[in-house]
C-alpha atoms as a PDB file:
ATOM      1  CA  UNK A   1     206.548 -47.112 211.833  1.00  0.00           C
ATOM      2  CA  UNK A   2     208.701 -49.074 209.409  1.00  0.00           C
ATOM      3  CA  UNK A   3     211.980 -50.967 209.780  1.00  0.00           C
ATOM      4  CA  UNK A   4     214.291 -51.058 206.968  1.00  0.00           C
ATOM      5  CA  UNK A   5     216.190 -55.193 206.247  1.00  0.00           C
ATOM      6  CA  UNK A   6     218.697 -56.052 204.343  1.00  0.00           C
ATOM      7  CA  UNK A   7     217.934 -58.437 201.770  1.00  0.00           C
ATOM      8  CA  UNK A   8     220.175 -61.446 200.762  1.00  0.00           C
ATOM      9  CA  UNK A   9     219.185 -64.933 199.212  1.00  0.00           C
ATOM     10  CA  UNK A  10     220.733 -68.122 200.085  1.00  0.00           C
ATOM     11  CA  UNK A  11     219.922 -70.510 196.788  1.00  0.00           C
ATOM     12  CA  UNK A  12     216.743 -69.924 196.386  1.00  0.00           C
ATOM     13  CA  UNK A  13     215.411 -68.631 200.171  1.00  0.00           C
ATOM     14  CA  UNK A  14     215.229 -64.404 200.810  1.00  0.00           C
ATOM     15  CA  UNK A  15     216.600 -63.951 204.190  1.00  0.00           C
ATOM     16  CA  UNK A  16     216.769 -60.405 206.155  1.00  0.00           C
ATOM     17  CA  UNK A  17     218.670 -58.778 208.478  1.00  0.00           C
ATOM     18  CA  UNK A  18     217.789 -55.262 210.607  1.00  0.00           C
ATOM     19  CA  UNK A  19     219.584 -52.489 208.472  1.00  0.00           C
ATOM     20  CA  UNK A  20     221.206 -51.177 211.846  1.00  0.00           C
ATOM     21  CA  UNK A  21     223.405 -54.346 212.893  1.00  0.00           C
ATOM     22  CA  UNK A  22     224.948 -54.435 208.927  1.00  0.00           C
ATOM     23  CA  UNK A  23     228.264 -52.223 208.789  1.00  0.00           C
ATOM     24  CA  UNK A  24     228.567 -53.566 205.194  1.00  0.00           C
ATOM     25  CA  UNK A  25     228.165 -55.477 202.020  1.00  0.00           C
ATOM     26  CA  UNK A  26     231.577 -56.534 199.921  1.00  0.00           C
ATOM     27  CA  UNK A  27     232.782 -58.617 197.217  1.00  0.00           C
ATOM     28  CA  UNK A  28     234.191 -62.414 198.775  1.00  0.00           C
ATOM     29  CA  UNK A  29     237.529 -61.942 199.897  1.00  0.00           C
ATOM     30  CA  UNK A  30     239.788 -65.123 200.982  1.00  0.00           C
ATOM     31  CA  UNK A  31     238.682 -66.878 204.158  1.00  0.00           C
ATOM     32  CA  UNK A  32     241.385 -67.833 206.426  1.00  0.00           C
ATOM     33  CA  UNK A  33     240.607 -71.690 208.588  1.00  0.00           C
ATOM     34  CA  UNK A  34     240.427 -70.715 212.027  1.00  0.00           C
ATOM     35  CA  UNK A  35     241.351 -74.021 213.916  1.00  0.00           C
ATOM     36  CA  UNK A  36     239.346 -75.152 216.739  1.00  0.00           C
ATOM     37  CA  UNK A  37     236.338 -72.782 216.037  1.00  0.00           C
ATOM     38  CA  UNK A  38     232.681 -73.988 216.092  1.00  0.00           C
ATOM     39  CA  UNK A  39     231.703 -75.595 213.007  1.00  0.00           C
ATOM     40  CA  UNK A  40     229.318 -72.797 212.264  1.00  0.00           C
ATOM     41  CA  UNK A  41     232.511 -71.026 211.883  1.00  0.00           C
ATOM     42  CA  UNK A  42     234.108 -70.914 208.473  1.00  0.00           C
ATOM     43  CA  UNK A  43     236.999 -69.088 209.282  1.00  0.00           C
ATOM     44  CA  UNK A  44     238.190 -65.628 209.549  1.00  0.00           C
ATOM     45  CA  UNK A  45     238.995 -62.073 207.127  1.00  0.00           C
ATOM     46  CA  UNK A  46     240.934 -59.036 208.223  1.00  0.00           C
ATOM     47  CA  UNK A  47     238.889 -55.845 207.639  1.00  0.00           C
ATOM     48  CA  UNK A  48     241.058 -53.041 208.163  1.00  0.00           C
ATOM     49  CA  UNK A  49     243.274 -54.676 210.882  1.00  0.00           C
ATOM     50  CA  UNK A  50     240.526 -56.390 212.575  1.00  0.00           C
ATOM     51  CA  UNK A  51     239.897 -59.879 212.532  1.00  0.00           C
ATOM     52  CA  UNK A  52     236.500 -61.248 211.944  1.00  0.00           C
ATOM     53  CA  UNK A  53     234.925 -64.351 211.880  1.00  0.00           C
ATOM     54  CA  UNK A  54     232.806 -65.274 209.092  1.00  0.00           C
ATOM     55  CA  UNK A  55     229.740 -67.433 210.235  1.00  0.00           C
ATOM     56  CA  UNK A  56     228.445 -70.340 208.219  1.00  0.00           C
ATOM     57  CA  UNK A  57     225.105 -69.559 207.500  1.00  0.00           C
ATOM     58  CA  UNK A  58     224.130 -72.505 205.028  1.00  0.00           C
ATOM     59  CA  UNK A  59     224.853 -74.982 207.775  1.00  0.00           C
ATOM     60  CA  UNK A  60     222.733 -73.102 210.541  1.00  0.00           C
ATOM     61  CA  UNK A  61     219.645 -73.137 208.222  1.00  0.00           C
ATOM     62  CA  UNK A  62     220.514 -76.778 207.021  1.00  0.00           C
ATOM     63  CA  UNK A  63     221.248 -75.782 203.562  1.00  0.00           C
ATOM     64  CA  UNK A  64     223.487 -77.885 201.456  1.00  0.00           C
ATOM     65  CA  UNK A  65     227.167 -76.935 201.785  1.00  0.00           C
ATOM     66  CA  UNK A  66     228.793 -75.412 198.726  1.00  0.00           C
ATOM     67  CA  UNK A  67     232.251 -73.936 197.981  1.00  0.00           C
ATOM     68  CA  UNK A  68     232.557 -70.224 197.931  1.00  0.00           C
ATOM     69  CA  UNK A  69     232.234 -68.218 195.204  1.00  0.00           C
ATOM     70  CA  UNK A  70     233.999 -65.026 194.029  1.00  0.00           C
ATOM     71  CA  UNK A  71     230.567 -64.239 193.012  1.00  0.00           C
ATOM     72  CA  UNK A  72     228.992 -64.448 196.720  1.00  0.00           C
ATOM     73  CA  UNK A  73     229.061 -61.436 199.224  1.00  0.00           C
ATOM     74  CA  UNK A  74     230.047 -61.544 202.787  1.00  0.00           C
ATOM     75  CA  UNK A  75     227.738 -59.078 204.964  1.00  0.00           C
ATOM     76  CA  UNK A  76     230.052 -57.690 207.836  1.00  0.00           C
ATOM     77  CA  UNK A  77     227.884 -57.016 210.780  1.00  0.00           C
ATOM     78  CA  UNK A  78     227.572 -56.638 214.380  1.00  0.00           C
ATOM     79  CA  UNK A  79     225.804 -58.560 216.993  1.00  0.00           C
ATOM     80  CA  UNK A  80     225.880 -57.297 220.941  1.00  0.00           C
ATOM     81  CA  UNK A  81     228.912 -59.249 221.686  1.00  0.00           C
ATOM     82  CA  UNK A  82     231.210 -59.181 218.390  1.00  0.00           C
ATOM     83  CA  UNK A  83     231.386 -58.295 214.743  1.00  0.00           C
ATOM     84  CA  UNK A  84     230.735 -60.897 212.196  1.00  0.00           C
ATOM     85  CA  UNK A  85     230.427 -61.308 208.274  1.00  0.00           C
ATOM     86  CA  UNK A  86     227.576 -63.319 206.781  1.00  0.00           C
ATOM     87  CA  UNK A  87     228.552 -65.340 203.530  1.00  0.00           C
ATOM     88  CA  UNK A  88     225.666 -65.121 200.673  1.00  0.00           C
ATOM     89  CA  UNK A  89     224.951 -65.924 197.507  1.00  0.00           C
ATOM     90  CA  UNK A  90     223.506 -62.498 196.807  1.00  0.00           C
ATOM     91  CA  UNK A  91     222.431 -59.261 198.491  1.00  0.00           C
ATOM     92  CA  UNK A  92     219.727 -57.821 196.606  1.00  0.00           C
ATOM     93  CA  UNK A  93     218.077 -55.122 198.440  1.00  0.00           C
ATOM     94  CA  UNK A  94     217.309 -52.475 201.273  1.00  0.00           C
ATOM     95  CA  UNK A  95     213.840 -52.834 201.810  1.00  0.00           C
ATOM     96  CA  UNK A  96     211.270 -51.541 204.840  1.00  0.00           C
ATOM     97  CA  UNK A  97     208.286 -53.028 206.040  1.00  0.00           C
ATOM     98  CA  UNK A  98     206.340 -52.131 209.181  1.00  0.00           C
ATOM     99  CA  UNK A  99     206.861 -53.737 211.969  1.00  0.00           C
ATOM    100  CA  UNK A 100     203.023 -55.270 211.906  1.00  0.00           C
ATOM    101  CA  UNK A 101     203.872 -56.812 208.939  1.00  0.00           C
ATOM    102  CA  UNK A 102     207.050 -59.255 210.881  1.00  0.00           C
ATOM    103  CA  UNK A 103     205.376 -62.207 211.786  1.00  0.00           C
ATOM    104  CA  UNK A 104     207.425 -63.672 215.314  1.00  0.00           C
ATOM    105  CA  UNK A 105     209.218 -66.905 214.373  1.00  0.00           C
ATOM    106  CA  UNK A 106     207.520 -68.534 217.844  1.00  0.00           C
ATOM    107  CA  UNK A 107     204.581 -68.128 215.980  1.00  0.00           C
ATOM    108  CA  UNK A 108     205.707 -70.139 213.150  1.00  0.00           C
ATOM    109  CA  UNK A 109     208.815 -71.534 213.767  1.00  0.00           C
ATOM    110  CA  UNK A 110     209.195 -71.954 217.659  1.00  0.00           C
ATOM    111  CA  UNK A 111     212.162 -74.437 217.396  1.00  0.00           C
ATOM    112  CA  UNK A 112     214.286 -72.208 215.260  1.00  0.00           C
ATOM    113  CA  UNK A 113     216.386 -69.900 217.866  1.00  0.00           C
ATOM    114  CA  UNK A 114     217.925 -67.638 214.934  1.00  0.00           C
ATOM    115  CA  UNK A 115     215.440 -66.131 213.201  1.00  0.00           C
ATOM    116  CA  UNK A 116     213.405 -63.298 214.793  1.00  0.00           C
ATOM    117  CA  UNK A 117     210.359 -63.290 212.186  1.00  0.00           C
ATOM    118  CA  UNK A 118     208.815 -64.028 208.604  1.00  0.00           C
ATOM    119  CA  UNK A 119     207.432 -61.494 206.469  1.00  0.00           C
ATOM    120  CA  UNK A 120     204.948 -62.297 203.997  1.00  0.00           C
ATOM    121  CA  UNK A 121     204.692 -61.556 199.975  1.00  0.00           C
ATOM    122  CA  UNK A 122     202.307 -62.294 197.181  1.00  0.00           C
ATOM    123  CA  UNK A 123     205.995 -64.121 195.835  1.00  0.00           C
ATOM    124  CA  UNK A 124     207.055 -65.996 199.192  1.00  0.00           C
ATOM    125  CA  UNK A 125     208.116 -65.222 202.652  1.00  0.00           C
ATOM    126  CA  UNK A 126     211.640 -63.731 203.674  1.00  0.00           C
ATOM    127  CA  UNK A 127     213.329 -65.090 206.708  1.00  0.00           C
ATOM    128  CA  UNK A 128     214.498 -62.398 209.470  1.00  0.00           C
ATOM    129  CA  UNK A 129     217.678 -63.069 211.065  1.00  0.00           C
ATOM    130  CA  UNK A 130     218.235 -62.382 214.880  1.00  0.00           C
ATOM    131  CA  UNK A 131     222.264 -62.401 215.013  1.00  0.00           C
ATOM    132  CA  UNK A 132     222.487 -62.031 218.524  1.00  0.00           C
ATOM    133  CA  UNK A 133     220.773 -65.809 218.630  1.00  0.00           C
ATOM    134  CA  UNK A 134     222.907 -66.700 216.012  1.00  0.00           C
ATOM    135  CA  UNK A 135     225.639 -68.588 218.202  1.00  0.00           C
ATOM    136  CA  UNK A 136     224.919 -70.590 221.193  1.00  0.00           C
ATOM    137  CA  UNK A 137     226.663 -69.442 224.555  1.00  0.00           C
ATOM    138  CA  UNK A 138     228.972 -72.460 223.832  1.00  0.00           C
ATOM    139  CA  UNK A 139     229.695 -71.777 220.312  1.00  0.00           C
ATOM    140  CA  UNK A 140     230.735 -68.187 221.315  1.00  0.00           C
ATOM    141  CA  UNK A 141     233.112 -69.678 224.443  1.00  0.00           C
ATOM    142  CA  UNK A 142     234.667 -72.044 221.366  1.00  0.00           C
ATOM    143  CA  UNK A 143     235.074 -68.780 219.402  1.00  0.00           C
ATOM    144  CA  UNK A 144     236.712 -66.714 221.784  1.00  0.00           C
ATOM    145  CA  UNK A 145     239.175 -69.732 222.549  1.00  0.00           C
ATOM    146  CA  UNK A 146     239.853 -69.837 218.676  1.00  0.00           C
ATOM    147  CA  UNK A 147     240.457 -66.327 218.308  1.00  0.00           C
ATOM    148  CA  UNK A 148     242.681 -66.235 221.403  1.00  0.00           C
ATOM    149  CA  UNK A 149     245.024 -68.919 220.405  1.00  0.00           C
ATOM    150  CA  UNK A 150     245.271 -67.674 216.618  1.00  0.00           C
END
């Protein structure tokens, strides 16, 4: 049985995300500040009428922060509790693997809440995202608060 990812790369780093909780992939559109949100929280976008808050990946993987480019993509996607867009640098594939080949990040990486698994390649490994860890009970309370009052 295979799963099929979403591939996007964050400077140089491949990260994934399950195919089923990605609605989809567009061009960078303005981000609005949403006051009071999380930190991880870089602000919001109206798709269609909707608004949605657009997470700040770099800083949850400890990357170093860089302005947004009208290059970069923003991945709109779902987790259990909300929908969400994803800021990267580039999306470069749909790929499968099988699910024997996802290493589990408490395996690996038992520290890091976020990320559900590595998969291995001759090239490097590709970091699986688990966006339902993403925020931390208090950093969704913060977001709802910031949403409310906007």
């Amino acid at each position: 049985m295979t799963d099929q990812y979403i591939v996007f790369i964050l400077d140089t780093q491949r990260y994934a995300l399950h195919l089923t909780v990605v609605d989809r992939v567009v061009r960078m559109v303005h981000v609005t500040p949403l006051p009071h949100a999380p930190d991880v929280v870089l602000g919001v976008v109206n798709l269609e009428g909707q608004v949605i808050p657009v997470m700040n990946i770099r800083q949850r993987f400890n990357l170093p922060a860089r302005e947004i480019a009208l290059t970069d993509r923003l991945i709109f996607a779902h987790t259990a509790r909300r929908p969400v867009a994803l800021v990267a640098d580039t999306v470069t594939e749909v790929a499968e693997w099988s699910a024997e080949s996802l290493i589990p990040a408490e395996e690996i990486l038992p520290e890091v809440k976020y990320l559900e698994g590595v998969i291995k390649f001759r090239d490097g490994l590709i970091l699986i995202h688990d966006l339902d860890k993403f925020l931390s009970l208090e950093e969704e309370h913060s977001l709802d608060l910031a949403l409310d009052s906007a």
